[in-house]
C-alpha atoms as a PDB file:
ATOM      1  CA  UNK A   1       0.000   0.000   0.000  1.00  0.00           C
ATOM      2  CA  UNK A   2       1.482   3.573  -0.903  1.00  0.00           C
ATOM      3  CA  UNK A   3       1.119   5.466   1.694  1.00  0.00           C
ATOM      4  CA  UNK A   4       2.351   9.827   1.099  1.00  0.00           C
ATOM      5  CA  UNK A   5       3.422   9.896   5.034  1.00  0.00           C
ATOM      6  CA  UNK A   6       7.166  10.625   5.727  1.00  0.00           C
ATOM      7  CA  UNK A   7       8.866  10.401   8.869  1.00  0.00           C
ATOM      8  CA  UNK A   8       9.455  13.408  11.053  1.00  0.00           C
ATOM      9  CA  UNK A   9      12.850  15.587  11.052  1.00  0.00           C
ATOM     10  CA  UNK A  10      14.055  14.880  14.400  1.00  0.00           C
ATOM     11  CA  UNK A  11      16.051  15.980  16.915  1.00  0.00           C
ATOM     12  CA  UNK A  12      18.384  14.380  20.095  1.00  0.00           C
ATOM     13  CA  UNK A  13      18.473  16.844  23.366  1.00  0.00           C
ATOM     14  CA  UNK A  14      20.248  15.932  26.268  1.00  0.00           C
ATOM     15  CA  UNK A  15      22.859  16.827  28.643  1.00  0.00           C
ATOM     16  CA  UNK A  16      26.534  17.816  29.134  1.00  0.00           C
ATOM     17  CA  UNK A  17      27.500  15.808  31.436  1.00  0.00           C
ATOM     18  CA  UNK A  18      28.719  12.407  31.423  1.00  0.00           C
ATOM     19  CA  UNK A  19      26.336  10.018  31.593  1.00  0.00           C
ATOM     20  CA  UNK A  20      24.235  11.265  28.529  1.00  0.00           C
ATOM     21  CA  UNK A  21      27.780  10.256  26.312  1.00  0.00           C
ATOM     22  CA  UNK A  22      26.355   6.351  26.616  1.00  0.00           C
ATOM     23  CA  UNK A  23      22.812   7.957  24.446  1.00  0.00           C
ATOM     24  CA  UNK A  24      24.518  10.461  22.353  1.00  0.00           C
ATOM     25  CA  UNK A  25      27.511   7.712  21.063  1.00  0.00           C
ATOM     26  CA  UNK A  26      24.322   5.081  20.208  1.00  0.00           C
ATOM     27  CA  UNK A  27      22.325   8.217  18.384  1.00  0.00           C
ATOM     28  CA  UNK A  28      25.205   8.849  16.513  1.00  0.00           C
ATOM     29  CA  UNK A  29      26.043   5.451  15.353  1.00  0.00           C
ATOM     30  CA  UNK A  30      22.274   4.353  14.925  1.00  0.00           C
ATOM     31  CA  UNK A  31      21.406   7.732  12.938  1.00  0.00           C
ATOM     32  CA  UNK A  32      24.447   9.175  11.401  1.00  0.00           C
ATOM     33  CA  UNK A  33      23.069   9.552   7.537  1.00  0.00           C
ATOM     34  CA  UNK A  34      19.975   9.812   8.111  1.00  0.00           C
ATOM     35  CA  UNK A  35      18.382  12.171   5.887  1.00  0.00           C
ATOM     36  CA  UNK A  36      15.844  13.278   8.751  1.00  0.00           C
ATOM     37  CA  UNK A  37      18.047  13.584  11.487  1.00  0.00           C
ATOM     38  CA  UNK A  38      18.193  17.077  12.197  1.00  0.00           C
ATOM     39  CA  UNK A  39      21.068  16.828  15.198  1.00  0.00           C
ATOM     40  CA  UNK A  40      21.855  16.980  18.896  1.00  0.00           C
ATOM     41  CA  UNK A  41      20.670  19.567  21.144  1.00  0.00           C
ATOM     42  CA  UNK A  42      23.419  20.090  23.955  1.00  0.00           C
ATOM     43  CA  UNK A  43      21.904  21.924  27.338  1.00  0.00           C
ATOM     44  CA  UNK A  44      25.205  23.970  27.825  1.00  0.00           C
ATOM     45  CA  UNK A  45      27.623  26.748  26.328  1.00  0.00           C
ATOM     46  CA  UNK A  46      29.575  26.311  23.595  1.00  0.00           C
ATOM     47  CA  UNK A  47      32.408  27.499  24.629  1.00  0.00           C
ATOM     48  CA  UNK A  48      33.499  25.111  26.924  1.00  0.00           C
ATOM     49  CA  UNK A  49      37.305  24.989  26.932  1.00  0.00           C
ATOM     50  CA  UNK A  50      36.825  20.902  28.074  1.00  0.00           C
ATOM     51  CA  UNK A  51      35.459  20.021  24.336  1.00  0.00           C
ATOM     52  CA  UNK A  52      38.482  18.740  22.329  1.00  0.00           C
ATOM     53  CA  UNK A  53      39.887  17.392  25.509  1.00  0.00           C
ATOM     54  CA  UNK A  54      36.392  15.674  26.281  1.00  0.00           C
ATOM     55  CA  UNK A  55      36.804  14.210  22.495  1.00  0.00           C
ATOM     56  CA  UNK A  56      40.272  13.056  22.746  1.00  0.00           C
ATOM     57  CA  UNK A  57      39.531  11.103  25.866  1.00  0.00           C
ATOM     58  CA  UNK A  58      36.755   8.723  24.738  1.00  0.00           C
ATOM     59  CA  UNK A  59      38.586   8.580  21.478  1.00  0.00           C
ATOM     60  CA  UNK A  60      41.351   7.149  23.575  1.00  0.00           C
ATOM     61  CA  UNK A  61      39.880   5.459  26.452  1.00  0.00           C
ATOM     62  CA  UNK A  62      36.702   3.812  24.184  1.00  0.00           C
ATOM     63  CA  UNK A  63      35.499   0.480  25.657  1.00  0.00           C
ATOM     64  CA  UNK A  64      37.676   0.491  28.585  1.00  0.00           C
ATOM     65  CA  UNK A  65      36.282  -0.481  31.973  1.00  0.00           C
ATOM     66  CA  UNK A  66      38.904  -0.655  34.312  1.00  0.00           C
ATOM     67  CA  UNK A  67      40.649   3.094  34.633  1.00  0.00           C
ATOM     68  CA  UNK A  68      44.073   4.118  36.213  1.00  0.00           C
ATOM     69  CA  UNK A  69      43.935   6.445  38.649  1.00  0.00           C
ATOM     70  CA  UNK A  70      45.503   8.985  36.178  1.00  0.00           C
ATOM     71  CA  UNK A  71      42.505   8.113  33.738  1.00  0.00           C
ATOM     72  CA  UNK A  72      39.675   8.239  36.407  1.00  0.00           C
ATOM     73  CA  UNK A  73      41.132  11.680  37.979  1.00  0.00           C
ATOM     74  CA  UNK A  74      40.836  13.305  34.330  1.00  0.00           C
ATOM     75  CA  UNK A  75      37.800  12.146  33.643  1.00  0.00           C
ATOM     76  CA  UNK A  76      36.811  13.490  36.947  1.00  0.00           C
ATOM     77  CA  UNK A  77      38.114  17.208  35.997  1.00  0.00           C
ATOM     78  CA  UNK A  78      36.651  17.101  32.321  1.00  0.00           C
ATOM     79  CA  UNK A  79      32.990  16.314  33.677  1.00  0.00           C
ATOM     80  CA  UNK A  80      33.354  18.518  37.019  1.00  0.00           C
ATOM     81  CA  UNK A  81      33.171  14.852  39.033  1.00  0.00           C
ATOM     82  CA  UNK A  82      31.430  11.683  38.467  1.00  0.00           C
ATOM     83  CA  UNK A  83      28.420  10.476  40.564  1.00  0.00           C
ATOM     84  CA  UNK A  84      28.879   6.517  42.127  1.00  0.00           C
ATOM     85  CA  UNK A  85      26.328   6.095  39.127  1.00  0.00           C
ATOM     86  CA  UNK A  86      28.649   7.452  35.903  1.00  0.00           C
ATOM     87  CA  UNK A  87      31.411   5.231  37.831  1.00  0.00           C
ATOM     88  CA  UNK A  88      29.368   2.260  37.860  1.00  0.00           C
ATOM     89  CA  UNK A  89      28.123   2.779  34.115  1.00  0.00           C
ATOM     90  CA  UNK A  90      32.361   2.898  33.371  1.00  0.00           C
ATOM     91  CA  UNK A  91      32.628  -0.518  35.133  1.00  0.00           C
ATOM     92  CA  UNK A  92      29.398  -2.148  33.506  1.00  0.00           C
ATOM     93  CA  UNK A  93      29.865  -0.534  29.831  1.00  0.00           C
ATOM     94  CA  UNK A  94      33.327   0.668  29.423  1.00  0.00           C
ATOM     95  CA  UNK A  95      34.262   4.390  28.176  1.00  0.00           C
ATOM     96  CA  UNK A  96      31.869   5.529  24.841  1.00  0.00           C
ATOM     97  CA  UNK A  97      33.615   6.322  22.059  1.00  0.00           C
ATOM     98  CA  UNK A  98      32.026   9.638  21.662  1.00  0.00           C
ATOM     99  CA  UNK A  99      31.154  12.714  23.392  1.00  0.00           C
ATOM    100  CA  UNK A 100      28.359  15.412  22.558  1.00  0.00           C
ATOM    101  CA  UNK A 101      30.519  17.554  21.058  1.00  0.00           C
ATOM    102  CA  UNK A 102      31.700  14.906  18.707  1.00  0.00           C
ATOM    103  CA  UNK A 103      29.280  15.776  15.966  1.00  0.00           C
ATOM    104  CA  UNK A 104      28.775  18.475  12.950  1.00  0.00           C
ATOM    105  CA  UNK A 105      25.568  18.723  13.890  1.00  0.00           C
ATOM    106  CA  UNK A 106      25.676  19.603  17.367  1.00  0.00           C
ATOM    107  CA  UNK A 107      23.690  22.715  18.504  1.00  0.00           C
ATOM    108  CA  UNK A 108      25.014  23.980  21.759  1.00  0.00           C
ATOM    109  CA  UNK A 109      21.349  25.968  23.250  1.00  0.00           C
ATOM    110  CA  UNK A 110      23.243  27.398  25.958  1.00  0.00           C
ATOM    111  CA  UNK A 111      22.186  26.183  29.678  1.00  0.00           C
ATOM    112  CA  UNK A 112      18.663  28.461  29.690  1.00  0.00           C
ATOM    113  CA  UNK A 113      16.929  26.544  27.236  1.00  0.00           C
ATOM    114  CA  UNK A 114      13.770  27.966  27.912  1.00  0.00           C
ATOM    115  CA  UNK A 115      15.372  31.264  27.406  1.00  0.00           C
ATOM    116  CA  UNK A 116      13.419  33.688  24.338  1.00  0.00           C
ATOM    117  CA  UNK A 117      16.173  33.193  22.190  1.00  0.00           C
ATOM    118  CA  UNK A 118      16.008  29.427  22.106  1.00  0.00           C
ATOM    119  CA  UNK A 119      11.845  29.806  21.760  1.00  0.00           C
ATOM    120  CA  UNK A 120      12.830  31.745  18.678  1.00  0.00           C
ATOM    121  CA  UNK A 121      15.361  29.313  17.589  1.00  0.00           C
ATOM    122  CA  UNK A 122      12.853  26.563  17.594  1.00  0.00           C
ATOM    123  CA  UNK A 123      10.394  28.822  15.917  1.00  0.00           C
ATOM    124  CA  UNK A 124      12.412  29.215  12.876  1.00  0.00           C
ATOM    125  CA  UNK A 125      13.218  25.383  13.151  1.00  0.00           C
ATOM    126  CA  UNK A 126       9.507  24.527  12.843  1.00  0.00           C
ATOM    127  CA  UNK A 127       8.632  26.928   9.859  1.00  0.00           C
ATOM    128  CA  UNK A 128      11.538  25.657   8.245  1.00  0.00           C
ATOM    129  CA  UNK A 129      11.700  21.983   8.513  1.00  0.00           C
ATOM    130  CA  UNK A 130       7.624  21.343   9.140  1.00  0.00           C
ATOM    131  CA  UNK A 131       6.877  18.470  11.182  1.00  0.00           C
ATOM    132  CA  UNK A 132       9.474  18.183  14.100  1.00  0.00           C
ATOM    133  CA  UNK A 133      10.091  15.261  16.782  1.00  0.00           C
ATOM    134  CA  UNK A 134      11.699  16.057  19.855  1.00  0.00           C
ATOM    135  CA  UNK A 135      13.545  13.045  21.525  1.00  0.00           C
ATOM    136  CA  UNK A 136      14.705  14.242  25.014  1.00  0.00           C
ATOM    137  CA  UNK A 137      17.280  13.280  28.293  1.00  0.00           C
ATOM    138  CA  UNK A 138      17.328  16.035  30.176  1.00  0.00           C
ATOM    139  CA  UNK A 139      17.226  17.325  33.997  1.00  0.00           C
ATOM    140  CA  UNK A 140      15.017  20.536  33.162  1.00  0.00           C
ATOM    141  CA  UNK A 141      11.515  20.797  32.717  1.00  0.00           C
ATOM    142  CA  UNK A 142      10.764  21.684  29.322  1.00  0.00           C
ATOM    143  CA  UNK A 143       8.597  25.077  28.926  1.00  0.00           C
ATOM    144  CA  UNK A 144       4.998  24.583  27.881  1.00  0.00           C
ATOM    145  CA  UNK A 145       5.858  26.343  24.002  1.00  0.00           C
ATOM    146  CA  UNK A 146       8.263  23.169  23.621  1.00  0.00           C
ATOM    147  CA  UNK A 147       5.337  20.889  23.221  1.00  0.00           C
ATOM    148  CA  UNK A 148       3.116  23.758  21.597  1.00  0.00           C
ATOM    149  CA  UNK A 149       5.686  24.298  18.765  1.00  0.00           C
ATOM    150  CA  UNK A 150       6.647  20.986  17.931  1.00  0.00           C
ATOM    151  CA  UNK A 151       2.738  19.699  18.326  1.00  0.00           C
ATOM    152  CA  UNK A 152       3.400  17.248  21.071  1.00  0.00           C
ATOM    153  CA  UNK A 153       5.995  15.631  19.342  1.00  0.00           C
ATOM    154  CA  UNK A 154       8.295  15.219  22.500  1.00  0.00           C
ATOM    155  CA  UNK A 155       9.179  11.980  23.947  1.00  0.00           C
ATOM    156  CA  UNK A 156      11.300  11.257  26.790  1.00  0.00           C
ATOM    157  CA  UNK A 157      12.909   9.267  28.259  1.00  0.00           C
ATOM    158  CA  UNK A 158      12.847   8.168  32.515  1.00  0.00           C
ATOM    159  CA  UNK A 159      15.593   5.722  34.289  1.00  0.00           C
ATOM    160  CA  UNK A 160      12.531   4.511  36.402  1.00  0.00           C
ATOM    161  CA  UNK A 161       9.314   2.297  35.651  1.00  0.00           C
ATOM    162  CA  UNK A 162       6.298   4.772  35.246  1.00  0.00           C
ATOM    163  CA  UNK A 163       4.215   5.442  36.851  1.00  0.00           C
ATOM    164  CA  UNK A 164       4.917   4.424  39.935  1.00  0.00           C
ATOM    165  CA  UNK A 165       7.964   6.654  40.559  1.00  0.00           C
ATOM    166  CA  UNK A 166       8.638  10.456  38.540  1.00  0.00           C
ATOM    167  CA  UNK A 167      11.146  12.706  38.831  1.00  0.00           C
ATOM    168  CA  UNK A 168      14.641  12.941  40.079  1.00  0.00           C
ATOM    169  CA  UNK A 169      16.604  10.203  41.725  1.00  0.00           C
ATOM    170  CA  UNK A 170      13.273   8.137  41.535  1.00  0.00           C
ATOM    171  CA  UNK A 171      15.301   4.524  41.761  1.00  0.00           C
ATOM    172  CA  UNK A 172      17.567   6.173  44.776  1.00  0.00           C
ATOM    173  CA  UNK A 173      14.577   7.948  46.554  1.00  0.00           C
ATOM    174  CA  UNK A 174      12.364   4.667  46.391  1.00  0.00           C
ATOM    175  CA  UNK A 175      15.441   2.494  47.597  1.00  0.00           C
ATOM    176  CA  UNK A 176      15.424   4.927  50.949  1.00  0.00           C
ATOM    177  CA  UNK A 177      12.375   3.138  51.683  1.00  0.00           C
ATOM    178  CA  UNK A 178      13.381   0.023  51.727  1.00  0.00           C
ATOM    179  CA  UNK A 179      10.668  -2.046  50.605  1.00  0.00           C
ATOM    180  CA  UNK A 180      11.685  -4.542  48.824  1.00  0.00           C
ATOM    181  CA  UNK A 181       8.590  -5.040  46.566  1.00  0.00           C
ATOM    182  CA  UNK A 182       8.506  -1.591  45.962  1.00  0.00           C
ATOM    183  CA  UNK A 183      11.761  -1.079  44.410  1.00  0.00           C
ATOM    184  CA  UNK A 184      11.373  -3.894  42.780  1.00  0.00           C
ATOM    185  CA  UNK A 185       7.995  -2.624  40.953  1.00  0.00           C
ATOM    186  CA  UNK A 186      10.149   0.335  39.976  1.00  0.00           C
ATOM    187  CA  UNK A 187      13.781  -0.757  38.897  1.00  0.00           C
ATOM    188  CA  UNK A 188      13.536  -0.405  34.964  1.00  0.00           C
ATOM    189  CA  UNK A 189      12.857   2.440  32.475  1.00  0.00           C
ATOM    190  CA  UNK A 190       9.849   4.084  30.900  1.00  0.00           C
ATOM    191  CA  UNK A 191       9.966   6.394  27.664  1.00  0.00           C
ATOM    192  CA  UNK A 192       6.780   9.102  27.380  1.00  0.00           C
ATOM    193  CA  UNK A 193       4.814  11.906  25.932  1.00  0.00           C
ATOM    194  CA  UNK A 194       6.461  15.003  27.458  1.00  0.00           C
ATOM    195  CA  UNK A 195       3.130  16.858  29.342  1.00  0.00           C
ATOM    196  CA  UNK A 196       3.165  19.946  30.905  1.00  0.00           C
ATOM    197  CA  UNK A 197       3.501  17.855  34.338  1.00  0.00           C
ATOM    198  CA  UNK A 198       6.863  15.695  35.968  1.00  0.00           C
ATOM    199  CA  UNK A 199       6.779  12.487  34.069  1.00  0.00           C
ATOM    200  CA  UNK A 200       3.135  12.268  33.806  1.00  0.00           C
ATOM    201  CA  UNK A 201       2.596  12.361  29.701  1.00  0.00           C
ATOM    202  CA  UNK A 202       1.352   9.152  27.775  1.00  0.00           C
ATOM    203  CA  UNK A 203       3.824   6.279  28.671  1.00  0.00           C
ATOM    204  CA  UNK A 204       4.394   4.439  25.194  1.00  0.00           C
ATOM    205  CA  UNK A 205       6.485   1.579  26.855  1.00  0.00           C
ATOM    206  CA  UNK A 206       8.617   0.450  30.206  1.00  0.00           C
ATOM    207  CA  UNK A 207      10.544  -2.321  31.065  1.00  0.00           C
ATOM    208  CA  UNK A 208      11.490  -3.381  34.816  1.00  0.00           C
ATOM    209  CA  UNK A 209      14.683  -5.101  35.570  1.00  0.00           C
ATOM    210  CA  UNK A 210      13.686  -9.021  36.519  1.00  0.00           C
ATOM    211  CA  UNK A 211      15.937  -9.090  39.441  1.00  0.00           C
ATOM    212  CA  UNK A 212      17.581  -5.817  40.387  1.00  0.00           C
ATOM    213  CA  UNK A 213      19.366  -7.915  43.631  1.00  0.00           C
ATOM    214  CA  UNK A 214      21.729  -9.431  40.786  1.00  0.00           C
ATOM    215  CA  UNK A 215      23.361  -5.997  41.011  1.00  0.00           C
ATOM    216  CA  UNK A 216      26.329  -5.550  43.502  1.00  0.00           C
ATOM    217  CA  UNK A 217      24.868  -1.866  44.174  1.00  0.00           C
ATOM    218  CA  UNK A 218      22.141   0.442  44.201  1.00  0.00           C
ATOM    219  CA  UNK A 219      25.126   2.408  41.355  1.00  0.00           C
ATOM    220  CA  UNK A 220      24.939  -0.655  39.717  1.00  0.00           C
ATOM    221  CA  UNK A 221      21.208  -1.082  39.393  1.00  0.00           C
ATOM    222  CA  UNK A 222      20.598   3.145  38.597  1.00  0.00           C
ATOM    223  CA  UNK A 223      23.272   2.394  35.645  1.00  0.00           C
ATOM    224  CA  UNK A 224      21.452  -0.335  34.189  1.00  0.00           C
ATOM    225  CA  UNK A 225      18.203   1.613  34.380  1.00  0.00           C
ATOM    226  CA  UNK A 226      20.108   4.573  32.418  1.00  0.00           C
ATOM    227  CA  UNK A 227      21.189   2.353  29.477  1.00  0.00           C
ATOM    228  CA  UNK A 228      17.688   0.412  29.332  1.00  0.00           C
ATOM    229  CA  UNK A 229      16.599   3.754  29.356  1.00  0.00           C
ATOM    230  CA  UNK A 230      18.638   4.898  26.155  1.00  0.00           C
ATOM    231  CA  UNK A 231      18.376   1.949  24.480  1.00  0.00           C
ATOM    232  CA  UNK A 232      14.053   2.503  24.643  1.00  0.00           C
ATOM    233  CA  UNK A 233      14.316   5.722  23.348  1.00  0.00           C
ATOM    234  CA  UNK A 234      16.786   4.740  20.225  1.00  0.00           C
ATOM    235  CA  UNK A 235      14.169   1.787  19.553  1.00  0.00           C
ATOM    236  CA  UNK A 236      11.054   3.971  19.919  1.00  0.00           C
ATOM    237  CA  UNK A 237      13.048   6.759  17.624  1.00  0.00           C
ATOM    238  CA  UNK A 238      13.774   3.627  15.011  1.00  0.00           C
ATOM    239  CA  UNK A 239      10.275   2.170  14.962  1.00  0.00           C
ATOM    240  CA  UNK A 240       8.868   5.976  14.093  1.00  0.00           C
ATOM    241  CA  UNK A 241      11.420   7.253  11.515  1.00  0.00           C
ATOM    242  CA  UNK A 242      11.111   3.200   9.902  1.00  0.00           C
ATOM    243  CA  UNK A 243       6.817   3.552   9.856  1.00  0.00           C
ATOM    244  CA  UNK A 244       5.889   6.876   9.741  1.00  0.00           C
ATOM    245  CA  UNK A 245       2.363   5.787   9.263  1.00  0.00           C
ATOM    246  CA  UNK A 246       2.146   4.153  12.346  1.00  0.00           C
ATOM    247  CA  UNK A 247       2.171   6.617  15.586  1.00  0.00           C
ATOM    248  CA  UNK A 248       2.888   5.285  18.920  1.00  0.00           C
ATOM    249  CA  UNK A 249      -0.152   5.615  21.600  1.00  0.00           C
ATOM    250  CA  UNK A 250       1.070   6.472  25.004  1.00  0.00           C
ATOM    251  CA  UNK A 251      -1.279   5.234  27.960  1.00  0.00           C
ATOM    252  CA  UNK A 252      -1.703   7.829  30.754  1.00  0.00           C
ATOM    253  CA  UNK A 253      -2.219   6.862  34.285  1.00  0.00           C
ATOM    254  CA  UNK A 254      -4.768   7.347  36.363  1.00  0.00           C
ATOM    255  CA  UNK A 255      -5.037   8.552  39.228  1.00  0.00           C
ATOM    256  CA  UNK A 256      -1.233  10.025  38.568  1.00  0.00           C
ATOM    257  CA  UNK A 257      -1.151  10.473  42.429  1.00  0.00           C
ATOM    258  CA  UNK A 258      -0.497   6.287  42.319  1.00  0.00           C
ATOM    259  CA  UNK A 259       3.257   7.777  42.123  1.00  0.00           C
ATOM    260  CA  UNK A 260       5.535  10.043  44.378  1.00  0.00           C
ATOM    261  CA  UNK A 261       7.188  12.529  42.526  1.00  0.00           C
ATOM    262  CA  UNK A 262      10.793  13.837  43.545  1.00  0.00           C
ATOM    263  CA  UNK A 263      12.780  16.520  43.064  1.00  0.00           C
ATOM    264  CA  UNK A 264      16.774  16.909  42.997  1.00  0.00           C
ATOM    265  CA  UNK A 265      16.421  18.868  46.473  1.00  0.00           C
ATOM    266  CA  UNK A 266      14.921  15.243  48.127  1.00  0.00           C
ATOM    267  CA  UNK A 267      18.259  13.110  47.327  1.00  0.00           C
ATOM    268  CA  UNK A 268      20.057  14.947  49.863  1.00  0.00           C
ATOM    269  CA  UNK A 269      23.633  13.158  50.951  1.00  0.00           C
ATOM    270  CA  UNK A 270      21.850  12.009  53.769  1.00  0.00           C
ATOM    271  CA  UNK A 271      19.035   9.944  51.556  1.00  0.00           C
ATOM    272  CA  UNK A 272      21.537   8.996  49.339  1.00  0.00           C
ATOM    273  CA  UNK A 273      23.353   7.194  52.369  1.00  0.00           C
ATOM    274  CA  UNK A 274      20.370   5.627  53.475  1.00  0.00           C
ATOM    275  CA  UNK A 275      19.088   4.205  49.871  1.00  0.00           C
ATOM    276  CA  UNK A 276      23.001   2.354  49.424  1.00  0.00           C
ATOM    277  CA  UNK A 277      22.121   1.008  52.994  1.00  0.00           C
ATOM    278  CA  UNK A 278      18.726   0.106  52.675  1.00  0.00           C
ATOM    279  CA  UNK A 279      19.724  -1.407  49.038  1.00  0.00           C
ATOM    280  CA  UNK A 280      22.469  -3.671  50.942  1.00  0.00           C
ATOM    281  CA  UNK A 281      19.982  -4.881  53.430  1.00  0.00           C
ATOM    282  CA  UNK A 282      17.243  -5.506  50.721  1.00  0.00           C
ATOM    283  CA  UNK A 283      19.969  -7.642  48.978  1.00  0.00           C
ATOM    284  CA  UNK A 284      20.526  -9.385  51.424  1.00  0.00           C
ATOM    285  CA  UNK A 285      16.760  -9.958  52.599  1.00  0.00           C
ATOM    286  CA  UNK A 286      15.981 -11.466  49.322  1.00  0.00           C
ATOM    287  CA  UNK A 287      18.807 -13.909  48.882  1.00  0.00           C
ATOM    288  CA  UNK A 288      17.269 -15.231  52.619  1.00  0.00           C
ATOM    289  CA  UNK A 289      13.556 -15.435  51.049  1.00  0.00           C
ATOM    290  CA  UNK A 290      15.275 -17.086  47.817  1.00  0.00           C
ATOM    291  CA  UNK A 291      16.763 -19.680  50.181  1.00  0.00           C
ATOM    292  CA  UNK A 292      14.149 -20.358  51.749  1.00  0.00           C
ATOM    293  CA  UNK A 293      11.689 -20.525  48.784  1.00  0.00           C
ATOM    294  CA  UNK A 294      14.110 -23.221  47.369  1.00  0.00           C
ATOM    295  CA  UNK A 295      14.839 -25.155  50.455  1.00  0.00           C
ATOM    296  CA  UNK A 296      18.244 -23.885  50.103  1.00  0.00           C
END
């Protein structure tokens, strides 16, 4: 059947800081040549002195998962610091070979991107290239003109199983709990309609992580749910650019108050002590059931 539909120029926005380099190197290699792929939208200034250097080190260090201290302390300064997280993601998936500055068609939208001057940007971006779709990573709340200009068109994606835990640190803040069902329920990742509210849009598709106790750490487990959280959005991205007839339907839920909602301010160091804790003893509480499920 002929069909006159086309897919969608689209668009990567993310982050400058480490973790994000896992997404951007996949984009890159998944996209690169694509007719429609408009580029990557970096959340920061262009005129950070670290770029080259930033490029030269995954260049050099790709696929490595073991760092010397030398190695580890440079990364360190490049990225202003790693979280236990981007350390674990190192250990689990190595260095990627790229970094968001790695590309021609990077656009740097400076670190206000709900600034006028970026609205205007994207203005001229929708009169010029039509239909737009907005695939997003980001720690800021989008502006309600994003999903006015680009008709809705923004999907994102969450390290966390929706909806039963939105915002910041969801994973970590639900592990201060302690309940081992709980986290359970929400150890995965979710990609969504971006809404005017925190991770409460259509959700088009989650996964949950079958045993998150196999992990060593609550690092460990937050990593995992980053890169199942990539990998989603490059598969949802594929399936709409490969059948532009077809358009996803996201599912909202209902009553949205089924989830908690935090906020960067709630994973103070003082929670995040407390979820590493609790994670240990959960770890250890559900080997004991295991055993003696099995008669072990």
């Amino acid at each position: 059947m002929k069909t006159n539909n086309q897919p969608c120029n689209f668009l990567l926005m993310t982050e400058n800081s480490f973790h994000p380099t896992y997404l951007v190197s996949q984009w890159y290699t998944k996209f690169q040549g694509n007719p429609f792929f408009r580029g990557i939208l970096i959340r920061d200034d262009k005129n950070d002195a670290s770029h080259q250097s930033k490029e030269r080190f995954h260049q050099l260090h790709q696929k490595e998962k073991l760092l010397t201290s030398d190695s580890l302390q440079e990364i360190q300064t490049l990225y202003g610091g790693l979280s236990k997280t981007e350390e674990a993601m190192i250990r689990l998936f190595g260095i990627p070979a790229l970094a968001q500055n790695s590309f021609q068609k990077s656009i740097f939208l400076g670190k206000t991107i709900n600034s006028e001057k970026v609205k205007e940007w994207l203005q001229i971006e929708c009169k010029n290239e039509g239909k737009i779709c907005m695939f997003v990573f980001l720690d800021k709340i989008l502006s309600p003109w994003w999903i006015e200009l680009t008709e809705g068109n923004i999907i994102n994606a969450h390290s966390a199983v929706l909806p039963y835990a939105r915002g910041m640190f969801a994973v970590e803040n639900m592990a201060s709990r302690g309940d081992i069902e709980e986290f359970k329920r929400v150890a995965g990742a979710s990609v969504h309609y971006v809404d005017e509210g925190v991770d409460t849009g259509p959700i088009i598709r989650a996964v949950r992580i079958q045993n998150p106790f196999e992990f060593q750490s609550l690092s460990e487990v937050k990593a995992y749910s980053y890169k199942l959280a990539f990998d989603l959005l490059i598969q949802q991205a594929s399936e709409m650019i490969e059948n532009p007839q077809i358009q996803s339907v996201g599912i909202k839920a209902y009553p949205t108050s089924i989830s908690p909602v935090f906020s960067r301010k709630d994973y103070t160091p003082q929670v995040q002590e407390l979820a590493e804790k609790r994670f240990i003893e959960m770890k250890q509480d559900s080997v004991k059931r295991y055993k003696n499920k099995n008669n072990l």
